[in-house]
Protein backbone atom coordinates (compact mmCIF):
# COMPACT_ATOMS: atom_id res chain seq x y z
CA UNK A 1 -17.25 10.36 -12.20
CA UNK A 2 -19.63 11.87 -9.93
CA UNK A 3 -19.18 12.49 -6.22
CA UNK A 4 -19.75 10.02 -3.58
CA UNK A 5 -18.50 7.10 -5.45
CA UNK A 6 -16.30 6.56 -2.67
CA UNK A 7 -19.37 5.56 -0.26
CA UNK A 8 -21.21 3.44 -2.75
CA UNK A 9 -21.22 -0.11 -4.28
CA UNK A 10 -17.69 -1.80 -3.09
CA UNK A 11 -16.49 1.21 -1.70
CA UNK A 12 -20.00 1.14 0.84
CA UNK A 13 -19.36 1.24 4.45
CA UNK A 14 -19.68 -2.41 6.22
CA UNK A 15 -22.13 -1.15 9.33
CA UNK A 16 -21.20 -4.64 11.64
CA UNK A 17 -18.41 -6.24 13.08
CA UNK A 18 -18.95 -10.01 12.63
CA UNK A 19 -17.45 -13.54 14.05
CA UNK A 20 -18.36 -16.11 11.64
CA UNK A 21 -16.67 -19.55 12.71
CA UNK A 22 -16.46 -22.77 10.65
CA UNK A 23 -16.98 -20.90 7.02
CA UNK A 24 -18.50 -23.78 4.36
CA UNK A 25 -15.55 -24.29 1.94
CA UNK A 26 -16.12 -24.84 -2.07
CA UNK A 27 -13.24 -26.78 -3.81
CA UNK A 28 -10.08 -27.94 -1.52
CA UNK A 29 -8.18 -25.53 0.65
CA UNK A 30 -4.23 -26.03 -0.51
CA UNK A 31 -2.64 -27.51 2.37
CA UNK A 32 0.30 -24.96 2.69
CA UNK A 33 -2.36 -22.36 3.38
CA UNK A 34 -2.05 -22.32 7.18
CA UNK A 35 -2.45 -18.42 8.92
CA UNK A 36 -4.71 -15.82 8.27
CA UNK A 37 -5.39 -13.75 5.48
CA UNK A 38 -6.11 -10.12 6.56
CA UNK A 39 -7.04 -6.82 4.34
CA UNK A 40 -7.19 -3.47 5.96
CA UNK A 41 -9.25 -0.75 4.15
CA UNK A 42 -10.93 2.79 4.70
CA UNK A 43 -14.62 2.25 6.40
CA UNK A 44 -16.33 5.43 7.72
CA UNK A 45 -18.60 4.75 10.64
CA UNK A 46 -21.95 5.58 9.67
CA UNK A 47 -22.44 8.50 12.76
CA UNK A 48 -21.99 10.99 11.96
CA UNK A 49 -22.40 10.34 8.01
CA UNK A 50 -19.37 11.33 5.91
CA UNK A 51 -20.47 14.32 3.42
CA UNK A 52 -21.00 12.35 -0.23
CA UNK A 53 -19.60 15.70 -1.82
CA UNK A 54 -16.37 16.20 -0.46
CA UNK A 55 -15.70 12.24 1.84
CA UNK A 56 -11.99 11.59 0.51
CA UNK A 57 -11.50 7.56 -0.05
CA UNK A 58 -8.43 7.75 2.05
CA UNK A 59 -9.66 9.41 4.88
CA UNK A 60 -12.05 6.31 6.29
CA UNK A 61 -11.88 4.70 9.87
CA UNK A 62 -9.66 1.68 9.05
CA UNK A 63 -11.39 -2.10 9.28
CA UNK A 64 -9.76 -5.07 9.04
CA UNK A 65 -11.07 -7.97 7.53
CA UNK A 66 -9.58 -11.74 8.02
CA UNK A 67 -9.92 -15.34 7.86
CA UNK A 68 -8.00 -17.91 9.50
CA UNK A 69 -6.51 -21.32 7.71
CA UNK A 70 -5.60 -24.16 9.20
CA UNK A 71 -6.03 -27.93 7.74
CA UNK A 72 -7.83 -27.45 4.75
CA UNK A 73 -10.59 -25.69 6.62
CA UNK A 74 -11.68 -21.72 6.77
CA UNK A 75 -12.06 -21.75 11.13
CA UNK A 76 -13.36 -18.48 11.25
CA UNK A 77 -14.27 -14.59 9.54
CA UNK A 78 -13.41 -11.32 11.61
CA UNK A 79 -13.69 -8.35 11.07
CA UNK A 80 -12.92 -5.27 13.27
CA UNK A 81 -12.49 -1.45 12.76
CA UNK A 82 -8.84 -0.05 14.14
CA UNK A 83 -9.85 1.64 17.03
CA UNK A 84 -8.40 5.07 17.82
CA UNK A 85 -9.96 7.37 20.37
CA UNK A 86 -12.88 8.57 17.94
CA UNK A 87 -14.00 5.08 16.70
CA UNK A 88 -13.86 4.02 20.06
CA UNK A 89 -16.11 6.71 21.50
CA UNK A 90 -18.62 5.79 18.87
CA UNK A 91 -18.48 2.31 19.75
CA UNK A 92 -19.02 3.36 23.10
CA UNK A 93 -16.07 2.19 24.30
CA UNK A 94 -12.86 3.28 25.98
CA UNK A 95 -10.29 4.61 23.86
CA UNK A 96 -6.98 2.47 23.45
CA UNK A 97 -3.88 3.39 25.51
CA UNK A 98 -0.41 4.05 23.43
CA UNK A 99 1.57 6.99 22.30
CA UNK A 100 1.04 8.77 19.65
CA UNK A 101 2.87 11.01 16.93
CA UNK A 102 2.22 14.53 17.15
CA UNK A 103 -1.20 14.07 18.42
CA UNK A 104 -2.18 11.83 15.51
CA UNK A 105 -4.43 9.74 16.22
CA UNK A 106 -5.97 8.05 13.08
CA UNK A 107 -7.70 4.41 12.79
CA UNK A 108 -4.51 3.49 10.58
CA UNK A 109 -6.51 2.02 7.42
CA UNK A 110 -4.28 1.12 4.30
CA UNK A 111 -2.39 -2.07 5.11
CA UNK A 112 -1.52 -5.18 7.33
CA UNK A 113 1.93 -6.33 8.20
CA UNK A 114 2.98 -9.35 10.52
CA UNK A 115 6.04 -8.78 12.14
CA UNK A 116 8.06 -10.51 15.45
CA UNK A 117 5.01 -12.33 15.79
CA UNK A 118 2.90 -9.39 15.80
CA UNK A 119 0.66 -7.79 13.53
CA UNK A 120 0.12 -4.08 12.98
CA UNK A 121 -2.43 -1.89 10.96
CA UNK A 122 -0.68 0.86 9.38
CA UNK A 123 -0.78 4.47 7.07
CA UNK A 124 1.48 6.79 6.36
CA UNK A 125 1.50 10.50 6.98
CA UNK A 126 2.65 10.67 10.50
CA UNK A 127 0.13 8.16 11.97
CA UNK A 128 1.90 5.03 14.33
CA UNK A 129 1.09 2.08 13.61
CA UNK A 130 -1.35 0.32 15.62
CA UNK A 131 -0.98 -3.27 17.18
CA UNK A 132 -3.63 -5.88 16.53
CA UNK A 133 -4.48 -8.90 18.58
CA UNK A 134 -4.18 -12.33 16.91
CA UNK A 135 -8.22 -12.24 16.71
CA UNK A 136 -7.95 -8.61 15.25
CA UNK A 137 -9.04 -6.37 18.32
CA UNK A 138 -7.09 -3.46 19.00
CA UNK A 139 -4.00 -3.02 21.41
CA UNK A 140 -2.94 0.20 20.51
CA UNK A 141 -1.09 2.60 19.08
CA UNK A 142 2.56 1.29 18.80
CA UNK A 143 6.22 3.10 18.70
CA UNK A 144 7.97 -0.38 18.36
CA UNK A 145 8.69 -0.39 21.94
CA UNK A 146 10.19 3.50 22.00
CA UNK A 147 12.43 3.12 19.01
CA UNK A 148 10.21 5.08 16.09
CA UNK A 149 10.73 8.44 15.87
CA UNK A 150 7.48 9.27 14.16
CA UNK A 151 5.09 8.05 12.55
CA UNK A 152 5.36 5.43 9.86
CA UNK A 153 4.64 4.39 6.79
CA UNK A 154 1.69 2.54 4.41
CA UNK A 155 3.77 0.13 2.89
CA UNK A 156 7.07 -1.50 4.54
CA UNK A 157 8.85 -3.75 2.44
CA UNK A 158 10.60 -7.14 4.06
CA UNK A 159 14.40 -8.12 2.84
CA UNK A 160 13.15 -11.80 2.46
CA UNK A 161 17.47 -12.65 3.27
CA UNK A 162 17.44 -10.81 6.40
CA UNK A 163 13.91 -10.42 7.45
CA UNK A 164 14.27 -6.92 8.52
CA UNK A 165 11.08 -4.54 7.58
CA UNK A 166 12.49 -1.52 5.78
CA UNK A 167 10.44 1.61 5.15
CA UNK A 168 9.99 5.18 4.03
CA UNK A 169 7.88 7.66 5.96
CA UNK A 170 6.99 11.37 5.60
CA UNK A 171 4.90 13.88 7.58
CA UNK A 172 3.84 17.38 6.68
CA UNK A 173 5.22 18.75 9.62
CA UNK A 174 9.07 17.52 8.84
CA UNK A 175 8.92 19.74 5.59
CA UNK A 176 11.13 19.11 2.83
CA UNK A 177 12.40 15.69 4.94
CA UNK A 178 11.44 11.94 4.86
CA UNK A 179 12.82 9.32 7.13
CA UNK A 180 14.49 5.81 6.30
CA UNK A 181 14.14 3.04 9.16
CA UNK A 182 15.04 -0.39 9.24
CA UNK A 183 13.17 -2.35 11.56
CA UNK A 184 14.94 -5.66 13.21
CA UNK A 185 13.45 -9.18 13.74
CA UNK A 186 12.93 -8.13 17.14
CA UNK A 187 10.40 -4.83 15.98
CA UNK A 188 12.76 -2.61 17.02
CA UNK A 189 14.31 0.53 15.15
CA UNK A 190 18.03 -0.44 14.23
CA UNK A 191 17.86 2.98 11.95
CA UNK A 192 17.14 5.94 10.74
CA UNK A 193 18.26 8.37 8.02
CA UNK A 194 16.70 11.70 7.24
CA UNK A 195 16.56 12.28 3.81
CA UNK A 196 16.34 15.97 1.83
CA UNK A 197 13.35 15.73 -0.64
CA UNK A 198 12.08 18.82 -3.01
CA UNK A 199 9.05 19.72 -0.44
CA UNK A 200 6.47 18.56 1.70
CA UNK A 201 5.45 15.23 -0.53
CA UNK A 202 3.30 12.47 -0.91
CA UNK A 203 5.73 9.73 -0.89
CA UNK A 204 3.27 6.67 -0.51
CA UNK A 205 5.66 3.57 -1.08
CA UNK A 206 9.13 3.04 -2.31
CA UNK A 207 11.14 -0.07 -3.39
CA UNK A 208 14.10 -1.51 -2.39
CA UNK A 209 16.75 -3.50 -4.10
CA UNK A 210 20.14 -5.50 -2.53
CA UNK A 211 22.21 -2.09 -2.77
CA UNK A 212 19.66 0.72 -2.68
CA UNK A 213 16.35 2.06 -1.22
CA UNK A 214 14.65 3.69 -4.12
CA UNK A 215 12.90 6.98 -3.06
CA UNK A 216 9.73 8.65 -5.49
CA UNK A 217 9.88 12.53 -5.06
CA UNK A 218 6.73 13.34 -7.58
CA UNK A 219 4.66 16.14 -8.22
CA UNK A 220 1.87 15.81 -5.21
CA UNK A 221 2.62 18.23 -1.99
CA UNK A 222 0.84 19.21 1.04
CA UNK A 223 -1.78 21.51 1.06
CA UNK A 224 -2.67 23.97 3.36
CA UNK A 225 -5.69 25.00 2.19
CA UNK A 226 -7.43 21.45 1.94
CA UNK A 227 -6.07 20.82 5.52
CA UNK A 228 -8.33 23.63 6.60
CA UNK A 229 -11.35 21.81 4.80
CA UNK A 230 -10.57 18.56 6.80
CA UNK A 231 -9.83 16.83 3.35
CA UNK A 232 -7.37 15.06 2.40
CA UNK A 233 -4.36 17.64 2.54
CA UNK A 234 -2.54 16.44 -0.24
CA UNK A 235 -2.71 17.97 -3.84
CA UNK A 236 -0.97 17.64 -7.61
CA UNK A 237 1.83 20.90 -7.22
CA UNK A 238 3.17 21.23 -11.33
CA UNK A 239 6.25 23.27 -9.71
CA UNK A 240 7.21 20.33 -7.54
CA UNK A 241 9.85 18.01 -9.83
CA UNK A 242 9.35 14.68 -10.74
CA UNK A 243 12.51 12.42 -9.38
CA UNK A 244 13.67 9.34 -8.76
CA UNK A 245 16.39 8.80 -6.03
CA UNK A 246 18.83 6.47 -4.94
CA UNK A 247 20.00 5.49 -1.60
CA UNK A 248 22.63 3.08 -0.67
CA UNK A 249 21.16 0.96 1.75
CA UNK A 250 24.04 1.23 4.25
CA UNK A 251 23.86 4.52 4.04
CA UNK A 252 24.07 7.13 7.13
CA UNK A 253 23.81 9.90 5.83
CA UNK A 254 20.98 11.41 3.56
CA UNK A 255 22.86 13.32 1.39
CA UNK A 256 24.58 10.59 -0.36
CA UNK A 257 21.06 10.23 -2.38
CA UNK A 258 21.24 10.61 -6.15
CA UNK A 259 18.65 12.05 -8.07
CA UNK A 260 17.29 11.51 -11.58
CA UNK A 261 14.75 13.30 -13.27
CA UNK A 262 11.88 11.74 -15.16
CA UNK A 263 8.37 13.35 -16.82
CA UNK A 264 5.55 14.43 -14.12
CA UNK A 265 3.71 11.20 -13.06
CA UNK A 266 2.46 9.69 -9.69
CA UNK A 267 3.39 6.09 -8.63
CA UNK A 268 1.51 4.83 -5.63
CA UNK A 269 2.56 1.16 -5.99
CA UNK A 270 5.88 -0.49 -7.41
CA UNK A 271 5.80 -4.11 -8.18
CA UNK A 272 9.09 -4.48 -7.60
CA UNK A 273 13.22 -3.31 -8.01
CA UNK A 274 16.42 -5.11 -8.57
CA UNK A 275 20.36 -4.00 -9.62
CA UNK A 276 21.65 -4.98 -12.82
CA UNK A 277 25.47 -6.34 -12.54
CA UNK A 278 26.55 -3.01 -14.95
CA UNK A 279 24.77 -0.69 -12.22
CA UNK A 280 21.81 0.26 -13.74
CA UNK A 281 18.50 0.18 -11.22
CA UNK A 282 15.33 -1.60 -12.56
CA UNK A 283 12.42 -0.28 -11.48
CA UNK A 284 8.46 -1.99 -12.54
CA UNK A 285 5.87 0.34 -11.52
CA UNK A 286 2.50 1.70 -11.82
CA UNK A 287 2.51 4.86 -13.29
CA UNK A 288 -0.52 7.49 -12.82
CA UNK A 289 -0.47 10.32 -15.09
CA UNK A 290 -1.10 12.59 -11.94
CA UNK A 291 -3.56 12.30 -9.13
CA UNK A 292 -5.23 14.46 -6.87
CA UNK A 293 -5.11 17.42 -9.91
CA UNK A 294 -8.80 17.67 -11.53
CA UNK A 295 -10.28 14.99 -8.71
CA UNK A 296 -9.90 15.76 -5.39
CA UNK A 297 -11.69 12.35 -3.75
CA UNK A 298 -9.90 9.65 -4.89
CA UNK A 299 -7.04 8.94 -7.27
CA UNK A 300 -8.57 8.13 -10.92
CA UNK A 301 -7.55 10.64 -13.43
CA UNK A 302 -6.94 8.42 -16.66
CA UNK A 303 -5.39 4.83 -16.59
CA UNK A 304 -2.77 3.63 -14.36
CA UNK A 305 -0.09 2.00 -16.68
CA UNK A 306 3.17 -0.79 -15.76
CA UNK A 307 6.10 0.79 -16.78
CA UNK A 308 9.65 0.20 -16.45
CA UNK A 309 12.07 2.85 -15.49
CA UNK A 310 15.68 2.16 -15.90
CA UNK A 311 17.52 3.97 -14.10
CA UNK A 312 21.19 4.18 -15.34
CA UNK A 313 23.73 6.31 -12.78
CA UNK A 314 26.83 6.40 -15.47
CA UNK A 315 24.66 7.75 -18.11
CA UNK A 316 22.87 10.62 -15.39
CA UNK A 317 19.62 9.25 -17.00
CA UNK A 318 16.09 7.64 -16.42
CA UNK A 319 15.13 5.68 -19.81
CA UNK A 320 11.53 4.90 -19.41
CA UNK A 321 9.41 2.01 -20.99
CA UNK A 322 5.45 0.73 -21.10
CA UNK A 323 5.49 -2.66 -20.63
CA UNK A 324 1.38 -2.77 -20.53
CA UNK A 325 -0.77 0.09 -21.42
CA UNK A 326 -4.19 -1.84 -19.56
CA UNK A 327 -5.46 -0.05 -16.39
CA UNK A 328 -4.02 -1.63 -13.28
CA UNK A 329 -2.97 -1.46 -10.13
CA UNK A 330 -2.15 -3.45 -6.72
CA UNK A 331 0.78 -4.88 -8.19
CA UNK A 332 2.11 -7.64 -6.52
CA UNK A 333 5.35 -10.22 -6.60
CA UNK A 334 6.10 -13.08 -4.97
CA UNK A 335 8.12 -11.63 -1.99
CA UNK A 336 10.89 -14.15 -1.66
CA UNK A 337 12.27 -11.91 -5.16
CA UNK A 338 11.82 -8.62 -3.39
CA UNK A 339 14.67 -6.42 -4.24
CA UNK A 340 16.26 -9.25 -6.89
CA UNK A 341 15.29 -9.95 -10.42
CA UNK A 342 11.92 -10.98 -10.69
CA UNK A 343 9.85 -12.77 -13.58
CA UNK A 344 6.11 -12.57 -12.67
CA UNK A 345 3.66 -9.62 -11.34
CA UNK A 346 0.06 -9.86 -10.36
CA UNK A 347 -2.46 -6.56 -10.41
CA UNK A 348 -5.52 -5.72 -10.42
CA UNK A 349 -7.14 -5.16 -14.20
CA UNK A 350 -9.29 -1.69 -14.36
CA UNK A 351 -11.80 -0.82 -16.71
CA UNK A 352 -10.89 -0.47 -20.24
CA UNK A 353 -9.05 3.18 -21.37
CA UNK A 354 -11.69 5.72 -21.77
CA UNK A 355 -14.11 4.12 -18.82
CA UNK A 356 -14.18 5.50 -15.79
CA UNK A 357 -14.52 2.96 -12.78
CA UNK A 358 -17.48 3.37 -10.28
CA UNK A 359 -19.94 5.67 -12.14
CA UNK A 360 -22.62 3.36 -12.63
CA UNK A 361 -21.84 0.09 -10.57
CA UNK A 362 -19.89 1.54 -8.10
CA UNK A 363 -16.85 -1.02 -9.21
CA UNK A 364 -13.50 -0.46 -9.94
CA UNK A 365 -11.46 -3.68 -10.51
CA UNK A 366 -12.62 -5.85 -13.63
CA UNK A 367 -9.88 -8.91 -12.95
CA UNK A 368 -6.96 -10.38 -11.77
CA UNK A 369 -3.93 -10.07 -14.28
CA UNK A 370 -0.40 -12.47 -14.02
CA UNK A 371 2.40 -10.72 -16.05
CA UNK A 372 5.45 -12.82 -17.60
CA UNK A 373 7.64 -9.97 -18.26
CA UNK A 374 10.48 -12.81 -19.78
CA UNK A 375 7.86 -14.04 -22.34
CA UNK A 376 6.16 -10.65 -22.71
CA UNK A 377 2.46 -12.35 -22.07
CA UNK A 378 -0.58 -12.16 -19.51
CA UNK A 379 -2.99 -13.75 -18.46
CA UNK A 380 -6.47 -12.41 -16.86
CA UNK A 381 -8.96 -13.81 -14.63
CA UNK A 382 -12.09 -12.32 -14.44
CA UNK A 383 -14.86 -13.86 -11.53
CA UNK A 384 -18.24 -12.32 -13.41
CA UNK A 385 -20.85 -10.28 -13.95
CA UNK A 386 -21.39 -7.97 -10.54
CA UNK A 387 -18.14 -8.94 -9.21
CA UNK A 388 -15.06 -7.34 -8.38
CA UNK A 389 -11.92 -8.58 -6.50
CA UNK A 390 -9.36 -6.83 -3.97
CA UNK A 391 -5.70 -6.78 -4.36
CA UNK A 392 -4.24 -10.54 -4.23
CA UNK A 393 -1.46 -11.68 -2.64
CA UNK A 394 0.84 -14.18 -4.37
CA UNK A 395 1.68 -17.47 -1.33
CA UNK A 396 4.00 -20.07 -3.12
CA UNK A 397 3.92 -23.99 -2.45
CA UNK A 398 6.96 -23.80 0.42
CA UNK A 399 9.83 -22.15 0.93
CA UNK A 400 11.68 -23.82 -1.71
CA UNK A 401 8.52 -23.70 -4.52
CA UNK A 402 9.68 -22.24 -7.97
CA UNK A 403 8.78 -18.55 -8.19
CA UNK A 404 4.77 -18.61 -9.31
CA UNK A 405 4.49 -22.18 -8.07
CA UNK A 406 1.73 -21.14 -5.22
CA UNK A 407 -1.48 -19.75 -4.90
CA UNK A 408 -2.88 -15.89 -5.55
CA UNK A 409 -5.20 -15.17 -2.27
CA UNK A 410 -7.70 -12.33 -2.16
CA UNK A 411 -11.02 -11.21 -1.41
CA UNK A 412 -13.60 -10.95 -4.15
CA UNK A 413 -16.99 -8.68 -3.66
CA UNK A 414 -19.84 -10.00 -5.19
C-alpha cells in the first residue's frame, strides 16, 4: 500500500458543505423510513494540506453527512464539518462555546448517536462529544449537562430494554485506567466505574450483554514518540497482553473485572454479545491480526476476520472460533438484539485475502455481506464496477418486525 491512500479516491476530502433539498428518488422509499440517516467520517480541510506521507486516516476534521425521510420522499442532503475552534477559524468563523476535556478540542469524527432527542458527533480518546443541531450545524462541545467526567467514547452501545447509552472510554492521560458510564434517558451520567487495564490502551469499542460489559485490553498502547510527530499516538506494543474482561453491569467497583487471556489480535468492532444460561459469554467479532505494527496510517495489515470467542468463566478459558475467514468489517446487528442472542450480522466485504484495498482505486469495501450464523450461510451484495459502499445500518419494519424483517441503509460512493 503506498502512502497517501488515506487522501485519495473514497477516502478524498469533500471541499463543500452542501444543502440539497427535494433529492429525485429511484424505486419507492419504505414507508417506516421516517428520520434522518447521518454518517460521520474523518475530512481534512484542504488549508493547510495534510502531508500525503505521514496524514493518519483517523486524525481528519470530522463531517457529517445526512439525509432526511419523511413520506416516501428524500426532503433534503446536508452535510457539515464538526466545528471545533480550528475548523472554525478556517471557515472564518467563530469558534463554538462548550467545555472541553483537558484542552481537547478535536472535530469529533467517527460516529453519530441520537440521544434525549439530541444528536451528538463523537470519538474516543478524551475528546467530548459535540452536540449537533437537527439540520447538522454545530452547538458545541457537550459534558451531558456537567455529568461526564471526561471525555467519551467512539462507539456507545444502547440497552434497547432500558434505553440507557452505555459506554467505555479511555484517555492517555488516565494511564493504566478506563472509565464505564451509563448514560440515562435524560443524557445525563447515572455512572461511572474506573476500571484497572494492563496500560495506556486503545480500547476503541466494547460490547455489552444483559449481565456484563465486555472490556478488550489488546496489544495497541500509547505512544510517546508518535505524539511528538503529531500522528496518531497510538502503536502495536507485543509486551502489552491480549485480554478479554468481564464486568458485571451493576458493578461499582472496578476490580470485580475478570480477565481471560486470548492470542495477540486487535478488534475495533464487535457485532454483537449475549450470556449463555450455563454462564459462558458469547462474543462475534472482527478480529485484526494487529494494527498500527508495520503501517502506521491506517489499520490494514492482512484481513479482518468474524470470529467467535467464547468465553467460559468455570473453565478460566477463552475457546476461540472463525466463523468467516472473508475480509470484513463494520459489523452490524439489528439493535433491538443488542446484548441477547442474535441470528443475523451485516459487514462490509473487503477485498479478497492477499489484495490490499486502496492501492490502485483508492477503494476499500467490495460489498455488503448478511450472515445467518444459525444456518451457517451469507449472502453478498455487491453495487458495481467503481463503486464502493459505507457501513450499513440494519432499520426493521416496526417495533414488533421479526429480526431481519427491515431494511439495510447506507451510503454508497460511486
Amino acid at each position: 500500500m503506498t502512502s497517501g491512500n488515506y487522501l485519495q479516491g473514497s477516502f478524498g476530502p469533500v471541499h463543500e458543505e452542501l444543502t440539497v433539498t427535494e433529492l429525485p428518488v429511484t424505486g419507492t422509499i419504505p414507508d417506516h423510513l421516517d428520520g434522518r440517516y447521518v454518517r460521520n467520517g474523518p475530512n481534512p480541510l484542504p488549508d493547510p494540506a495534510p502531508d500525503p506521507a505521514t496524514y493518519h486516516w483517523f486524525l481528519g476534521h470530522g463531517m457529517v453527512h445526512g439525509v432526511r425521510l419523511r413520506d416516501g420522499r428524500a426532503e433534503w442532503y446536508r452535510n457539515r464539518w464538526v466545528r471545533n475552534a480550528e475548523v472554525a477559524r478556517a471557515l472564518g468563523e467563530e469558534p463554538p462555546p462548550g467545555p472541553t476535556h483537558a484542552g481537547m478540542d478535536f472535530a469529533a469524527n467517527t460516529h453519530v448517536v441520537g440521544h434525549a432527542g439530541r444528536t451528538f458527533a463523537v470519538v474516543e480518546a478524551g475528546s467530548r462529544p459535540v452536540e449537533l443541531t437537527d439540520e447538522l450545524d454545530t452547538v458545541g462541545p457537550c459534558d451531558f449537562d456537567g455529568t461526564l467526567p471526561g471525555g467519551y467514547t467512539a462507539h456507545p452501545h444502547r440497552d434497547p430494554a432500558t434505553g440507557e447509552l452505555h459506554a467505555v472510554s479511555y484517555w492517555w492521560g488516565w494511564g493504566n485506567r478506563v472509565q464505564y458510564s451509563v448514560l440515562g434517558p435524560d443524557a445525563r451520567i447515572r455512572r461511572t466505574v474506573d476500571i484497572e487495564v494492563a496500560g495506556p490502551t486503545m480500547m476503541h469499542d466494547f460490547s455489552l450483554t444483559a449481565r456484563h460489559v465486555v472490556l478488550y485490553d489488546l496489544p495497541v498502547t500509547f505512544d510517546v514518540e508518535k505524539a511528538a510527530q503529531g500522528t496518531l499516538p497510538y502503536t502495536w506494543n507485543p509486551d502489552h497482553p491480549a485480554r478479554v474482561g468481564l464486568l458485571p453491569r451493576d458493578s461499582v467497583d472496578g476490580g470485580d473485572v475478570r480477565w481471560f487471556e486470548i492470542e495477540p489480535c486487535y478488534v475495533y468492532h464487535p457485532l454483537n454479545a449475549y450470556d449463555e444460561d450455563d454462564g459462558r459469554v458469547v462474543l462475534d467479532v472482527v478480529r485484526h491480526p494487529s494494527t498500527f505494527r508495520t503501517d502506521h496510517n491506517g489499520p490494514w495489515e492482512g484481513p479482518p476476520a468474524l470470529h467467535r470467542w467464547t468465553v467460559d468463566p468455570a473453565e478460566g478459558k477463552v475457546v476461540e472460533e472463525l466463523l468467516d475467514g472473508h475480509g470484513q468489517e463494520f459489523p452490524r446487528i439489528d439493535e433491538r438484539r443488542t446484548g441477547h442472542r442474535h441470528r443475523y450480522g451485516y459487514v462490509v466485504g473487503l477485498p479478497p485475502e492477499g489484495e490490499r484495498p486502496y492501492a490502485d482505486t483508492g477503494l476499500a469495501a467490495t460489498s455488503i455481506i448478511r450472515h445467518d450464523l444459525v444456518a451457517g450461510t451469507r449472502q453478498q451484495r455487491d453495487f458495481g464496477p467503481g463503486t464502493e459502499p459505507g457501513e450499513f445500518v440494519f432499520v426493521p419494519a416496526g417495533d414488533d418486525a421479526a429480526e431481519d424483517e427491515g431494511v439495510l441503509m447506507g451510503y454508497v460512493y460511486d
